[in-house]
Protein backbone atom coordinates (compact mmCIF):
# COMPACT_ATOMS: atom_id res chain seq x y z
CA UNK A 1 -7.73 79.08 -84.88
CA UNK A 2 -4.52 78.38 -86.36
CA UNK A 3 -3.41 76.10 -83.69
CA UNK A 4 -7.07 74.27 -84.15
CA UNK A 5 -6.03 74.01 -88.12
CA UNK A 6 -2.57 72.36 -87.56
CA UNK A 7 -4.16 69.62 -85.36
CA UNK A 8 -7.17 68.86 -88.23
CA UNK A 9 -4.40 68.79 -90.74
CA UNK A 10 -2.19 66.56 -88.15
CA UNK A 11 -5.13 64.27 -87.55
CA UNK A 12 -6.17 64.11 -91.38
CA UNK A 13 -2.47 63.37 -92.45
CA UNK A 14 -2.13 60.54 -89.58
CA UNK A 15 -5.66 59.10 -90.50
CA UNK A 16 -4.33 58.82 -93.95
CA UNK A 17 -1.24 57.43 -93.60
CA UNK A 18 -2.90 54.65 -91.59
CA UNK A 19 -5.54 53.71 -94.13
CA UNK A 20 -3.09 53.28 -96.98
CA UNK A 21 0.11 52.03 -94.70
CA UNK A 22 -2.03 49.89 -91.98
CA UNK A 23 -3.04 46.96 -94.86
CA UNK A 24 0.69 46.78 -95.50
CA UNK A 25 1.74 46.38 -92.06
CA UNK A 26 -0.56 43.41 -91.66
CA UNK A 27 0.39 42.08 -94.65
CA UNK A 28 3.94 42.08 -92.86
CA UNK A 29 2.94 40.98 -89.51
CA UNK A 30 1.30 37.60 -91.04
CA UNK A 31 3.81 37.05 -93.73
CA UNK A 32 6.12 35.80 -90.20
CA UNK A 33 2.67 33.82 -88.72
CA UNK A 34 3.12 30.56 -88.32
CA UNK A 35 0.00 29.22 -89.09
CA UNK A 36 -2.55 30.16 -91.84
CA UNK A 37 -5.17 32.78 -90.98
CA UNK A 38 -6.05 35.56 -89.70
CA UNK A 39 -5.37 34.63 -85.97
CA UNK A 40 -1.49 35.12 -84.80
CA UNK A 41 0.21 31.71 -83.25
CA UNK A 42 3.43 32.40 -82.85
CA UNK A 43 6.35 33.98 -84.89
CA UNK A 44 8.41 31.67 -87.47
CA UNK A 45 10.13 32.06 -90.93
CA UNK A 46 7.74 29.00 -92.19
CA UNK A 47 6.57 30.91 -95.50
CA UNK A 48 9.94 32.32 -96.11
CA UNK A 49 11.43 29.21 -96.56
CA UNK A 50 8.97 27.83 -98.80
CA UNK A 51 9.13 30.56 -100.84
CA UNK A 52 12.27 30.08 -101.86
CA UNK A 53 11.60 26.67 -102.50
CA UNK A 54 8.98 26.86 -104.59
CA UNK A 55 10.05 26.99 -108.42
CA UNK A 56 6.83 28.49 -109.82
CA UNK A 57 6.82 31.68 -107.76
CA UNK A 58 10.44 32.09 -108.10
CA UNK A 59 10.63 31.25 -111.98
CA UNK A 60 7.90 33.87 -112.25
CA UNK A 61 9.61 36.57 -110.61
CA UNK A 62 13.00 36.12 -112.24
CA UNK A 63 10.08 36.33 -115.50
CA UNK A 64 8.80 39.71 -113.99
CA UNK A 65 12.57 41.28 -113.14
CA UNK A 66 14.02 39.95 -116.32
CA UNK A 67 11.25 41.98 -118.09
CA UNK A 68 11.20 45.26 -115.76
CA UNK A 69 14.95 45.57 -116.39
CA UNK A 70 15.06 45.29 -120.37
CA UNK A 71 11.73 47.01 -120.59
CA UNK A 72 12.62 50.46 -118.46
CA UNK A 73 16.23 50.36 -119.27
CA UNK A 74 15.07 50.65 -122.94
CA UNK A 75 12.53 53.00 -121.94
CA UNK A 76 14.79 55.54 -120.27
CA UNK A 77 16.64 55.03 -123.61
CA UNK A 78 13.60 56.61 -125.35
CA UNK A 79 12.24 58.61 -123.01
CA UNK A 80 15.82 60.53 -122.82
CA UNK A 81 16.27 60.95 -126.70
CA UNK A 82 12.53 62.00 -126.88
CA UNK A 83 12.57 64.56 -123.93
CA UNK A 84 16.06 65.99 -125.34
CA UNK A 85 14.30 65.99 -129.00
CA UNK A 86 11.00 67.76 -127.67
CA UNK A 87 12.59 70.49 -125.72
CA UNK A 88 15.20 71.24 -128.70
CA UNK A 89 11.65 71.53 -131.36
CA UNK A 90 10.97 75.37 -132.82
CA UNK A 91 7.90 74.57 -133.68
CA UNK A 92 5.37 75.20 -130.47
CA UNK A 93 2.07 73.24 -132.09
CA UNK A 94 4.18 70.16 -133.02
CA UNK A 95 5.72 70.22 -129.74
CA UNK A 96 2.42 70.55 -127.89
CA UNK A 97 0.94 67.19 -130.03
CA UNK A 98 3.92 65.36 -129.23
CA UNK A 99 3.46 66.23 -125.47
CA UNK A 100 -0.43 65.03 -125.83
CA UNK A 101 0.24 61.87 -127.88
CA UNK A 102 3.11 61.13 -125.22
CA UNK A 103 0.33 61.41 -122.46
CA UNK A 104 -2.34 59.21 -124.26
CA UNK A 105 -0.56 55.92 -122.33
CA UNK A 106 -1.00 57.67 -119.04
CA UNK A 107 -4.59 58.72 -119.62
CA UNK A 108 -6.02 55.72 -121.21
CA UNK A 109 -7.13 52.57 -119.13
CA UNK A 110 -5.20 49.46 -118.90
CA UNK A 111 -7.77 47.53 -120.07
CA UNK A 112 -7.68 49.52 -123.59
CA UNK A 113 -4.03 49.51 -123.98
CA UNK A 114 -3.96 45.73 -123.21
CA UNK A 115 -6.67 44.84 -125.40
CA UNK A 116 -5.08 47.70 -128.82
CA UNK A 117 -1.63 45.85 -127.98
CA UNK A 118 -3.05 41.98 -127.70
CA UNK A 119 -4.96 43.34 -131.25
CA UNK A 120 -1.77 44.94 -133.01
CA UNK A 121 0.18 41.57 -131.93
CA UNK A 122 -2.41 39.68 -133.30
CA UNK A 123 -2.25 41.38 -136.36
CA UNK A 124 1.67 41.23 -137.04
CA UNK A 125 1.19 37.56 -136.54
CA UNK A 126 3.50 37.78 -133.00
CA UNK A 127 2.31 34.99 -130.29
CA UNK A 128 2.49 36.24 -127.06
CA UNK A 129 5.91 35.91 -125.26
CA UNK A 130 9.31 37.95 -123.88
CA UNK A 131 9.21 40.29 -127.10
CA UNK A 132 5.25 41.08 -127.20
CA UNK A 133 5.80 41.88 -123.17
CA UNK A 134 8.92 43.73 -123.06
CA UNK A 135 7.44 45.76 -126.04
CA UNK A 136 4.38 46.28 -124.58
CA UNK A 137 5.78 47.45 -121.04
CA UNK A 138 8.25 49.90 -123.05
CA UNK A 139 5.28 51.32 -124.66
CA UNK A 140 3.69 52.68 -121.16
CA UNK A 141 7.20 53.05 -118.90
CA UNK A 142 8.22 55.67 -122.08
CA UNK A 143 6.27 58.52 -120.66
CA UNK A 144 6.83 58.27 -117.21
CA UNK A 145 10.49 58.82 -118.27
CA UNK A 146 9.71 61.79 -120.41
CA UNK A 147 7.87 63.44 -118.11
CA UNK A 148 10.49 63.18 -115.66
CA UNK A 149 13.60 64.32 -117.94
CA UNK A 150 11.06 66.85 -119.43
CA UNK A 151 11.48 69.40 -116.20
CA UNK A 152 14.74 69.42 -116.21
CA UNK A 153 15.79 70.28 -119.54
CA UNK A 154 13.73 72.68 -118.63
CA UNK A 155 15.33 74.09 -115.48
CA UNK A 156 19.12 73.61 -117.24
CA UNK A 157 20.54 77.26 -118.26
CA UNK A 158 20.34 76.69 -121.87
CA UNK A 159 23.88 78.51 -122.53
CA UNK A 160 26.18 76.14 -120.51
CA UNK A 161 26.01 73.67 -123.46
CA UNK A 162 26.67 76.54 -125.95
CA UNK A 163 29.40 77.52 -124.00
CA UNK A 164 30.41 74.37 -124.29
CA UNK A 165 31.11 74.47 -127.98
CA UNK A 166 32.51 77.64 -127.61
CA UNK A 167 35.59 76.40 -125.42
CA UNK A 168 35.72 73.83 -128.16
CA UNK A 169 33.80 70.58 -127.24
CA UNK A 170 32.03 68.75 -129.65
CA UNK A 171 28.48 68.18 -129.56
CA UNK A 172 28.75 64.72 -128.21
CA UNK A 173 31.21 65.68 -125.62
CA UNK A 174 29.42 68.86 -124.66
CA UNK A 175 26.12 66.71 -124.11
CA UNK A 176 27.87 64.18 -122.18
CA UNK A 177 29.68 67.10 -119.80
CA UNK A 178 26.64 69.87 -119.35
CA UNK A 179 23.90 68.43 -120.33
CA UNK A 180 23.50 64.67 -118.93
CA UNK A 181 24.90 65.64 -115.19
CA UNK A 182 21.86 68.12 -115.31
CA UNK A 183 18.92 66.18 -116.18
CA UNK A 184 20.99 62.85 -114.71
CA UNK A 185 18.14 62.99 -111.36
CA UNK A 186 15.04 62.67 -114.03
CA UNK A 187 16.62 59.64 -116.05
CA UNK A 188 17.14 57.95 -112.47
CA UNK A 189 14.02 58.88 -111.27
CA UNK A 190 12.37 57.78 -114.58
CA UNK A 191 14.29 54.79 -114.79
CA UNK A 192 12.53 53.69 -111.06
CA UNK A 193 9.60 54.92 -112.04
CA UNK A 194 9.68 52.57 -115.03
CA UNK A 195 10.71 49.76 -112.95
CA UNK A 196 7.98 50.30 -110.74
CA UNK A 197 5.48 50.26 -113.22
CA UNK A 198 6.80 47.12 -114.62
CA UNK A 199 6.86 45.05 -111.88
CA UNK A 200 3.64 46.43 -110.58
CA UNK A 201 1.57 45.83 -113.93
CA UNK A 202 -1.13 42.95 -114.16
CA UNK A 203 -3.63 44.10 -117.16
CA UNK A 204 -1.36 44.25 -119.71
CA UNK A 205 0.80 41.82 -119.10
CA UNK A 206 -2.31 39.28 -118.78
CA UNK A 207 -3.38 40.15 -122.55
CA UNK A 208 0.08 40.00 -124.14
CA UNK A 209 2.06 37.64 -121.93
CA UNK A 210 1.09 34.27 -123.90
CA UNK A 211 2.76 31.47 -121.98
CA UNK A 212 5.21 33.31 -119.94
CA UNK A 213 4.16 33.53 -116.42
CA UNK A 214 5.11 36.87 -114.51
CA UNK A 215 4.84 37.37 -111.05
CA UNK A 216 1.97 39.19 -111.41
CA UNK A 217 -0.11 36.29 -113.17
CA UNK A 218 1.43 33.76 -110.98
CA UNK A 219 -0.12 35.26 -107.91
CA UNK A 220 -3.33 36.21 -109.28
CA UNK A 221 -3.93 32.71 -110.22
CA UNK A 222 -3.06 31.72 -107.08
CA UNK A 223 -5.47 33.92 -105.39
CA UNK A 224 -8.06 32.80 -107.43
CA UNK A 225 -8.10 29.67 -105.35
CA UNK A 226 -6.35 30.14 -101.57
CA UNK A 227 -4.61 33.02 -100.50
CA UNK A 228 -0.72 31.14 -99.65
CA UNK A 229 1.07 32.97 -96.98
CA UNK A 230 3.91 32.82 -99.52
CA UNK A 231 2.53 35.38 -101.31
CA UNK A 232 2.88 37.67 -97.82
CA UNK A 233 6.10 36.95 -97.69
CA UNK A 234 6.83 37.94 -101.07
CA UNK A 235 5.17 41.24 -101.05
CA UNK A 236 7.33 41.73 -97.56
CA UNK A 237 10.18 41.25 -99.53
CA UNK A 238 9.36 43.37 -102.54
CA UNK A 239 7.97 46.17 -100.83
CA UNK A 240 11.33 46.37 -98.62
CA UNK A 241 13.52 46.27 -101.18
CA UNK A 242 11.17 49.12 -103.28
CA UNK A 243 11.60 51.52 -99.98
CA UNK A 244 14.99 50.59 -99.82
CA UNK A 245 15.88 51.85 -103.25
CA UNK A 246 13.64 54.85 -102.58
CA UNK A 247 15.42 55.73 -99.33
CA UNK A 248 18.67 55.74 -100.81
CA UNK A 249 17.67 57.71 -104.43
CA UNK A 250 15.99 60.68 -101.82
CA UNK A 251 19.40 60.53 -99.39
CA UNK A 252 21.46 61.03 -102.27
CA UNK A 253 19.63 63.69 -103.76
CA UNK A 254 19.23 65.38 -100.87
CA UNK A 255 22.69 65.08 -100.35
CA UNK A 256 23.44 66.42 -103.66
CA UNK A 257 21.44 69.41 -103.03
CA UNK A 258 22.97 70.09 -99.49
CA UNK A 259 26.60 69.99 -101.35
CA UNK A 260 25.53 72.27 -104.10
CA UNK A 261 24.16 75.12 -101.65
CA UNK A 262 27.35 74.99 -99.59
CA UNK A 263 29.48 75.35 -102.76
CA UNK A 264 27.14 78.27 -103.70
CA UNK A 265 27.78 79.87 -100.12
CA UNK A 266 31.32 79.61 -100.60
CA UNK A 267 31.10 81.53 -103.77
């Protein structure tokens, strides 16, 4: 029976990994076709070459990684100082709101926060542009970072940083030597996260963008009347370098761990 169960589960795991990896692999395949369509003719790096040539695409993506960088770098900014501010509260209720509030951009649909933000733009007379955009992708890349500092703070042993002062640190200097090594993995994995969510997002950007053109827009307006092989070749390239940054943030933390347990057996 148990042997029975592992091959269900083996099955069900392999039948899912195919229906959400299998579109990206033929996205792949044809992004190196060299013909349009959906019947192969021969390999060639056709598309590749006039992606790079083509100035919309590119001036929309240097747009969209232009944005993702100021946008999550600020947000781990905020996310840190509002995790560490949080977990230091007394006060339990407060604490709890804040946690709720922080979750509202998670929990509400794009749609809504693209529409309130296009609104409260509107309203402080800002036209739509780099500011409105970075602002607006701060404002849902902040909890993704506070959720993933959050958990650590939580883990830390609290009396390291007391300690700290104790053997005659300052604050500063005792946050920058206990406490940031120890929740340093959730500001990096917050940070990506935020970049992720950047460069992935389409419905907000699309109400508070104005005239700049991210790659997002770009290649939905492109879709809207031919699907270019270019834009194969682009998500080749993106997705690539997304599970190349991936590879190397698990590697290293698993490397991390594997260091700290041998130190621990040594002790």
């Amino acid at each position: 029976m148990t042997n029975g169960r592992k091959k269900l589960s083996g099955v069900y795991m392999a039948l899912m990994l195919l229906f959400l990896y299998l579109p990206i692999f033929v996205l792949i395949v044809f992004s190196f076709n060299s013909t349009k369509g959906y019947s192969w003719t021969g390999f060639s790096l056709k598309w590749y070459k006039e992606l790079f040539s083509n100035e919309l695409i590119l001036d929309s993506l240097k747009n969209t990684l232009i944005v993702a960088a100021l946008a999550s770098v600020a947000a781990t900014v905020l996310g840190a100082g509002a995790a560490i501010g949080v977990f230091s509260m007394k006060n339990k209720a407060l604490k709890g709101a804040i946690k709720n509030v922080t979750n509202l951009p998670l929990l509400s649909p794009e749609i809504v926060m693209g529409i309130s933000l296009m609104l409260l733009f509107s309203f402080a007379r800002m036209s739509g542009g780099f500011v409105s955009l970075i602002i607006s992708h701060i404002s849902f890349c902040v909890p993704s970072v506070f959720l993933s500092i959050l958990p650590k703070l939580r883990q830390m042993n609290g009396s390291l940083y007391e300690a700290a002062l104790d053997l005659g640190c300052t604050p500063p200097k005792a946050f920058m030597k206990v406490v940031l090594p120890e929740i340093m993995p959730g500001i990096i994995t917050g940070f990506l996260m935020a970049f992720t969510y950047s460069l992935d997002d389409f419905v907000i950007s699309y109400f508070t963008a104005g005239n700049v053109q991210t790659l997002s827009i770009t290649i939905y307006s492109m879709v809207k009347k031919r699907v270019s092989p270019e834009i194969n070749a682009l998500s080749t390239i993106l997705f690539v370098i997304v599970l190349l940054i991936l590879l190397f943030t698990n590697v290293r933390s698993i490397k991390k761990e594997r260091a700290k347990e041998k130190k621990m057996m040594k002790i």
